[in-house]
Protein backbone atom coordinates (compact mmCIF):
# COMPACT_ATOMS: atom_id res chain seq x y z
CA UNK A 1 341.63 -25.17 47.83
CA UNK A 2 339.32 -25.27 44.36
CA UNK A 3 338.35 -21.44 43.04
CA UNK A 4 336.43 -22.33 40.55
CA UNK A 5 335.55 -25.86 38.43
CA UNK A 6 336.59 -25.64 34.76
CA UNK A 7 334.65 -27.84 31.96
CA UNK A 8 335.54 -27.88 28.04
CA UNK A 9 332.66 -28.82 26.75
CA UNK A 10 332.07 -29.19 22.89
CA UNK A 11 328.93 -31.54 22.26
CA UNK A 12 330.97 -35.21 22.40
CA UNK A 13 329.32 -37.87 24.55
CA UNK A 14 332.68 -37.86 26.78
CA UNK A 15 332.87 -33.98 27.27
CA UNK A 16 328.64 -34.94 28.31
CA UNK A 17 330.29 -36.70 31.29
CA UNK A 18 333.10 -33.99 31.86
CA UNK A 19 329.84 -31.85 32.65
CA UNK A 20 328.44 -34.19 34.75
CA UNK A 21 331.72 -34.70 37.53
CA UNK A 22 332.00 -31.14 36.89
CA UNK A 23 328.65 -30.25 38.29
CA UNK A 24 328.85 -33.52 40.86
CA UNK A 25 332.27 -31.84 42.11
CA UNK A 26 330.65 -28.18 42.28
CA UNK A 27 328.23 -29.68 44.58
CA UNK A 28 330.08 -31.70 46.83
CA UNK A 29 333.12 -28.97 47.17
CA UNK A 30 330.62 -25.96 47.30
CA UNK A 31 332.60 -24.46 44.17
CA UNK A 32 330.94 -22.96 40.88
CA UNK A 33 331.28 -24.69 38.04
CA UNK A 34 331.66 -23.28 34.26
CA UNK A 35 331.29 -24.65 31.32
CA UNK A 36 333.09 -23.01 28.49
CA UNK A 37 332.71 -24.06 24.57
CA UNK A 38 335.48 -22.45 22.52
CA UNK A 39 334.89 -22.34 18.88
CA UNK A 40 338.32 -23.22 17.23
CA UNK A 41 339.51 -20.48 14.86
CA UNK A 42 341.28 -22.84 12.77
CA UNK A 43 338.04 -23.71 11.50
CA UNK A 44 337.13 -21.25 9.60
CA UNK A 45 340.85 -20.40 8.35
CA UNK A 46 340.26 -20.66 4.62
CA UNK A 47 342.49 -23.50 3.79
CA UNK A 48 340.71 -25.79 6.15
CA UNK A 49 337.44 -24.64 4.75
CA UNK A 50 338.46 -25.22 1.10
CA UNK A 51 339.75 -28.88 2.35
CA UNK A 52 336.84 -29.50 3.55
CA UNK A 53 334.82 -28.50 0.56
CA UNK A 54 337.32 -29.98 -1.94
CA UNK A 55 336.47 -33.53 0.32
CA UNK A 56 332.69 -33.02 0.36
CA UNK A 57 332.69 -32.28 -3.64
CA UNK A 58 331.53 -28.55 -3.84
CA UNK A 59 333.04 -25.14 -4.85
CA UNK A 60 334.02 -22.91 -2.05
CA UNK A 61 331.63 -19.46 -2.88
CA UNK A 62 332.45 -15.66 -1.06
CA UNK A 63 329.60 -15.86 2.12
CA UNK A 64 330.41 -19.13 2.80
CA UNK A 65 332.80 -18.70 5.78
CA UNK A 66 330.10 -15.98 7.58
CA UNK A 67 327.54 -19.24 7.13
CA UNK A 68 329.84 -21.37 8.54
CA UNK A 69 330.68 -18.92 12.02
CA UNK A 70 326.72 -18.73 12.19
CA UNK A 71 326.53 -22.37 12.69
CA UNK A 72 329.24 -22.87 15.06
CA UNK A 73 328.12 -20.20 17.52
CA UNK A 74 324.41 -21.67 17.37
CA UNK A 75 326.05 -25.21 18.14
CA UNK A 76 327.86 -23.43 20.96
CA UNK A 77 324.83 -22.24 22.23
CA UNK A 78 323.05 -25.24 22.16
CA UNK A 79 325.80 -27.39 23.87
CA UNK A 80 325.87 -24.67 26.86
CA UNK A 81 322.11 -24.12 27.04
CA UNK A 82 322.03 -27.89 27.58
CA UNK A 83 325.09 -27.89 30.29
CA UNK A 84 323.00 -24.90 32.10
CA UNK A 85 319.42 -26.64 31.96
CA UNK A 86 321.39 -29.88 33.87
CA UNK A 87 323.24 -27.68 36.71
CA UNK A 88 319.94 -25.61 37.31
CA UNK A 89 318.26 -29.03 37.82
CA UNK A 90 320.86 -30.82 39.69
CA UNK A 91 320.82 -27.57 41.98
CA UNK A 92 325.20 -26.49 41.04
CA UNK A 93 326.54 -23.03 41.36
CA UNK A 94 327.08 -22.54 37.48
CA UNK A 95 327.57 -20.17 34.27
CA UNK A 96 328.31 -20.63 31.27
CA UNK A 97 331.06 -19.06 28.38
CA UNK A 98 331.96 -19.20 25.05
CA UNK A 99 334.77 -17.59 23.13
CA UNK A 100 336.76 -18.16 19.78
CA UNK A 101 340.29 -19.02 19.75
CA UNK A 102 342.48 -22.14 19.84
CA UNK A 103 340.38 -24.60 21.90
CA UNK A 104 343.83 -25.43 24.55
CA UNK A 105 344.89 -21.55 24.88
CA UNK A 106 342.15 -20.07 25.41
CA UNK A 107 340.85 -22.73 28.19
CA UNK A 108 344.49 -22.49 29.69
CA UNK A 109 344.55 -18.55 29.72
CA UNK A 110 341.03 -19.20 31.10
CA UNK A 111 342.35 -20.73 34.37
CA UNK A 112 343.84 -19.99 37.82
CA UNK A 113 346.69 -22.04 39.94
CA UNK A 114 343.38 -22.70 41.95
CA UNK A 115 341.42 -23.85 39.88
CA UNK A 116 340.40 -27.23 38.77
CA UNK A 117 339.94 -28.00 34.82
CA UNK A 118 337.84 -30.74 33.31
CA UNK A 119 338.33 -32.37 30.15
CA UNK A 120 337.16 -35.87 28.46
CA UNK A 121 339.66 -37.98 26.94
CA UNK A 122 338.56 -38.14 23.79
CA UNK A 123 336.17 -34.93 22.17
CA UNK A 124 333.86 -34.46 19.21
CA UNK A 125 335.06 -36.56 16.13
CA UNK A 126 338.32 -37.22 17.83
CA UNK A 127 339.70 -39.28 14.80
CA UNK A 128 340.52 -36.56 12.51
CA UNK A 129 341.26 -34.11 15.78
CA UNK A 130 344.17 -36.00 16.88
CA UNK A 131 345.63 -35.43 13.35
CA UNK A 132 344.28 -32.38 12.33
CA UNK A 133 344.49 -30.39 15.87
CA UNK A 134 346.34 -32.71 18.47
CA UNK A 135 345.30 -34.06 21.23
CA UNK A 136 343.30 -31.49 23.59
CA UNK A 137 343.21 -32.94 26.57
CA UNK A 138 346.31 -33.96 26.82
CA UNK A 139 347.53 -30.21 25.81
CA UNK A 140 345.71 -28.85 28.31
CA UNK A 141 346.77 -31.27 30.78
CA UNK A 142 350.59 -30.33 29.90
CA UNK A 143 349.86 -26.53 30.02
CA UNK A 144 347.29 -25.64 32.55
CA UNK A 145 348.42 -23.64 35.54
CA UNK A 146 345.96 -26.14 37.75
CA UNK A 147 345.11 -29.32 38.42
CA UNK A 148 343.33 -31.18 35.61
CA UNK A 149 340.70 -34.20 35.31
CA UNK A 150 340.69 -36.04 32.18
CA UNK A 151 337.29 -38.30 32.77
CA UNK A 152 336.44 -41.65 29.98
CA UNK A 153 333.30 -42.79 29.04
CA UNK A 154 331.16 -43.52 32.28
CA UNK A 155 330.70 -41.19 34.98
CA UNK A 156 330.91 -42.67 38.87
CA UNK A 157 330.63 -40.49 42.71
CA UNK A 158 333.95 -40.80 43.81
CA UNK A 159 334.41 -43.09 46.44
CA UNK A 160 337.50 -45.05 46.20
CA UNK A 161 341.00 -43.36 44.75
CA UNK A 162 343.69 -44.91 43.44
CA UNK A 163 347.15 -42.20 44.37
CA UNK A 164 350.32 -43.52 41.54
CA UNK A 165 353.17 -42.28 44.15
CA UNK A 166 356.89 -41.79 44.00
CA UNK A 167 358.03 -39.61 46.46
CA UNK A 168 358.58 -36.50 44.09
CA UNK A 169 357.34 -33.19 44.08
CA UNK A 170 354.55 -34.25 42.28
CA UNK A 171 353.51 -37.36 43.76
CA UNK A 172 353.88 -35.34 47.11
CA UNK A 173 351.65 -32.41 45.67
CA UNK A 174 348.72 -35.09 44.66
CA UNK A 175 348.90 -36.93 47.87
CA UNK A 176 348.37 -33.05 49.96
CA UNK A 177 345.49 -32.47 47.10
CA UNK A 178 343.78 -35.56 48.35
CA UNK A 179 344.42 -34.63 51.89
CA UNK A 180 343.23 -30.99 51.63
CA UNK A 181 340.96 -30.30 48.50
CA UNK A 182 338.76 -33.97 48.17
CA UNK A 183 338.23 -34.24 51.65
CA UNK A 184 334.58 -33.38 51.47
CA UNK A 185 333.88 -36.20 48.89
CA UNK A 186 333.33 -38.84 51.51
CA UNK A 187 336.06 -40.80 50.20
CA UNK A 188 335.95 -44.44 51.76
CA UNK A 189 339.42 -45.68 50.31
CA UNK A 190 342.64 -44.29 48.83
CA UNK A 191 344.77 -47.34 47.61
CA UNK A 192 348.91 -45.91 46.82
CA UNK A 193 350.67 -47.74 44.41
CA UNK A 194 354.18 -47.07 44.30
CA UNK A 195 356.56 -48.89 41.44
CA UNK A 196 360.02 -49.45 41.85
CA UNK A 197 362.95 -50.92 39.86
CA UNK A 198 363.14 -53.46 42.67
CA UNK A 199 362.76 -54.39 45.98
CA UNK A 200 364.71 -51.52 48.31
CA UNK A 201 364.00 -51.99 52.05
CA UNK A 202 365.20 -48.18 52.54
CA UNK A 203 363.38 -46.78 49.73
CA UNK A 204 359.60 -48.75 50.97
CA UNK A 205 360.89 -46.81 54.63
CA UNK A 206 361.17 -43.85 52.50
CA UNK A 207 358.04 -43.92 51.02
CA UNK A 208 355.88 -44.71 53.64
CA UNK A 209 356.91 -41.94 55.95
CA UNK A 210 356.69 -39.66 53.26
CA UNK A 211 352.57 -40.87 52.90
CA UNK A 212 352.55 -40.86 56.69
CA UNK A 213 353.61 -36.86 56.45
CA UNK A 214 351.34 -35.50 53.41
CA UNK A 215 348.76 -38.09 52.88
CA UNK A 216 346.09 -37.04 55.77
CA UNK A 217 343.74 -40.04 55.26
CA UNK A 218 343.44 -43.78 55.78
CA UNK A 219 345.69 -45.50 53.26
CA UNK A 220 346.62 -49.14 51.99
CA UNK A 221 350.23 -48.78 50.31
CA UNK A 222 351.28 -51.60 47.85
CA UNK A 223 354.75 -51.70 46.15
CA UNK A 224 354.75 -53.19 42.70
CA UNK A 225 358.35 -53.65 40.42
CA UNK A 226 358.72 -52.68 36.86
CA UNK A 227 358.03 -50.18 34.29
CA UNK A 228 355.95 -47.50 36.04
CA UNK A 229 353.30 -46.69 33.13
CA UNK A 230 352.63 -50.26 32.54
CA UNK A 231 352.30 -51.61 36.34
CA UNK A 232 350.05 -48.63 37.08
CA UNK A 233 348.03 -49.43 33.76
CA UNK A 234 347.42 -52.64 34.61
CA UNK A 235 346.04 -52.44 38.18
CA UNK A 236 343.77 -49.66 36.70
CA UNK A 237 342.08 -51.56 34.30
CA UNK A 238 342.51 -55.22 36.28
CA UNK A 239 340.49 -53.26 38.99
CA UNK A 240 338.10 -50.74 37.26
CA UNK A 241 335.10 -52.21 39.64
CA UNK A 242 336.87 -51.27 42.72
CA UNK A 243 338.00 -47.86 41.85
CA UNK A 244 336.50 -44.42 40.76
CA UNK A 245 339.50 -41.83 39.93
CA UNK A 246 343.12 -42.08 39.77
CA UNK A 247 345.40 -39.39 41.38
CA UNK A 248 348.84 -38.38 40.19
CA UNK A 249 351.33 -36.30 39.35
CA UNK A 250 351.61 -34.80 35.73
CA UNK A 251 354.38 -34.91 33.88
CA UNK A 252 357.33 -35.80 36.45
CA UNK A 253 359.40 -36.57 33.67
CA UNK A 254 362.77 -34.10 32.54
CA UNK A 255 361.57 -33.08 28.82
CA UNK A 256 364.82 -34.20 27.23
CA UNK A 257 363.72 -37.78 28.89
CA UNK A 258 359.97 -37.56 27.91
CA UNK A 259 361.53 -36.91 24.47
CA UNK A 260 363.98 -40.21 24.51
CA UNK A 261 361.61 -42.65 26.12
CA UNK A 262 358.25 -41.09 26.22
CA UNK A 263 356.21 -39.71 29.33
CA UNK A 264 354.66 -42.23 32.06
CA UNK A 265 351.98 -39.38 32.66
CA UNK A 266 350.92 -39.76 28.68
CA UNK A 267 351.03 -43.67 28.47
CA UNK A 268 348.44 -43.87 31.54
CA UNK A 269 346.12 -41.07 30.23
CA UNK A 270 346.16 -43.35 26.98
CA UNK A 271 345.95 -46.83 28.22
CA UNK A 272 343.72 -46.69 31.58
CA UNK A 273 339.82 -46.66 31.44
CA UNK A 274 339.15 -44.57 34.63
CA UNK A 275 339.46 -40.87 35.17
CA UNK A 276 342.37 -39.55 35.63
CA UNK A 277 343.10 -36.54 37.85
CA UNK A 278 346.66 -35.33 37.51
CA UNK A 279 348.15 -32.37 39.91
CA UNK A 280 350.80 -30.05 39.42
């Protein structure tokens, strides 16, 4: 069962929609929602600052950090006041918190096993982010203690799931989320796609008894054969009219593999155009 409903919010149109399934979520599960800004301390380290500075074609003076704080935490304040003003008048259980630190840690340490965090893929001025800071929502994804949703750029009631399953752990723990935690969302479809190498009569047996066990809803099961990541990818985005959020596993992967050939979990959150909830 959801705690509490998680959203990193800082301003960007796709955090905007974060909000939104975060306060659509707190009202169909009956779960408070909050959204948290963190103001990244790397930004006012002072070799960042004097980059910056140095770029825009003016001298670093002594009060300029101070200046600099001001501004963030009165941008923080307008990005929550705005989050707060939409939950009071969509009728959510909500607060709101802001904090300084490193923007993944802090909304990590933030967090519960039982909670659900929110994310967008892709935050405020995300093209010098992914080089200067990494890539947040993928960080969090890797570290949280919870479940997390990484949500794109348009925000739709979810209806109709999509479950990537394997038969691991994983696969198992997001087809029992489904079952126990998104029952209340009315769902009208949950379509499993399961990838193999190739065609196994004993491992489809395997599979579907395993769904039959955990997965405590009406479900159509389709085997595909290939590379996982890219079979999954392309019935997401081949079929983004018929489906609202896709439900998987995070991170299956040994890390000395992930390392050698890269993680399936990372190549979907990259290459699919739907939201993405992935469970521990």
């Amino acid at each position: 069962m959801i705690k509490r409903i998680l959203v990193g919010l800082d301003g960007s149109e796709q955090s905007k929609i974060a909000g939104k399934y975060g306060i659509y979520l707190s009202k169909k599960l009956k779960k408070p929602v909050i959204g948290i800004h963190i103001i990244d301390i790397r930004l006012l380290e002072g070799p960042f600052i004097e980059d910056i500075a140095g770029a825009l074609g003016f001298t670093v003076y002594s009060d300029f950090t101070p200046k600099i704080k001001e501004a963030l935490e009165k941008r923080a304040d307008i990005i929550l006041d705005a989050f707060a003003k939409e939950c009071r008048e969509e009728g959510a259980d909500c607060s709101i918190v802001s904090a300084y630190g490193i923007v993944v840690n802090e909304i990590v340490n933030m967090a519960d096993p039982e909670d659900l965090i929110i994310v967008g893929k892709k935050g405020q001025h995300s093209e010098f982010t992914a080089l200067l800071l990494g890539s947040t929502s993928e960080a969090i994804a890797r570290k949280a203690p919870c479940p997390v949703m990484v949500t794109h750029e348009i925000f739709k009631e979810i209806q109709n799931i999509v479950l990537a399953f394997d038969g691991r752990e994983k696969s198992i723990h997001a087809s029992q989320y489904i079952s126990d935690t998104l029952k209340d969302l009315d769902i009208k479809k949950v379509t499993v796609i399961s990838v193999l190498e190739e065609d196994s009569p004993e491992k489809k047996k395997h599979i579907q008894e395993l769904l039959e066990e955990y997965l405590k809803v009406d479900f159509e099961l389709k085997f595909m054969y290939g590379y996982p990541e890219e079979e999954i990818t392309e019935f997401i985005n081949s079929n983004l009219d018929k489906y609202d959020l896709l439900v998987m596993g995070a991170y299956g992967e040994s890390k000395i593999k992930e390392l050698i050939l890269g993680s399936t979990t990372s190549y979907i959150l990259n290459h699919t155009q739907i939201a993405t909830l992935l469970v521990k």
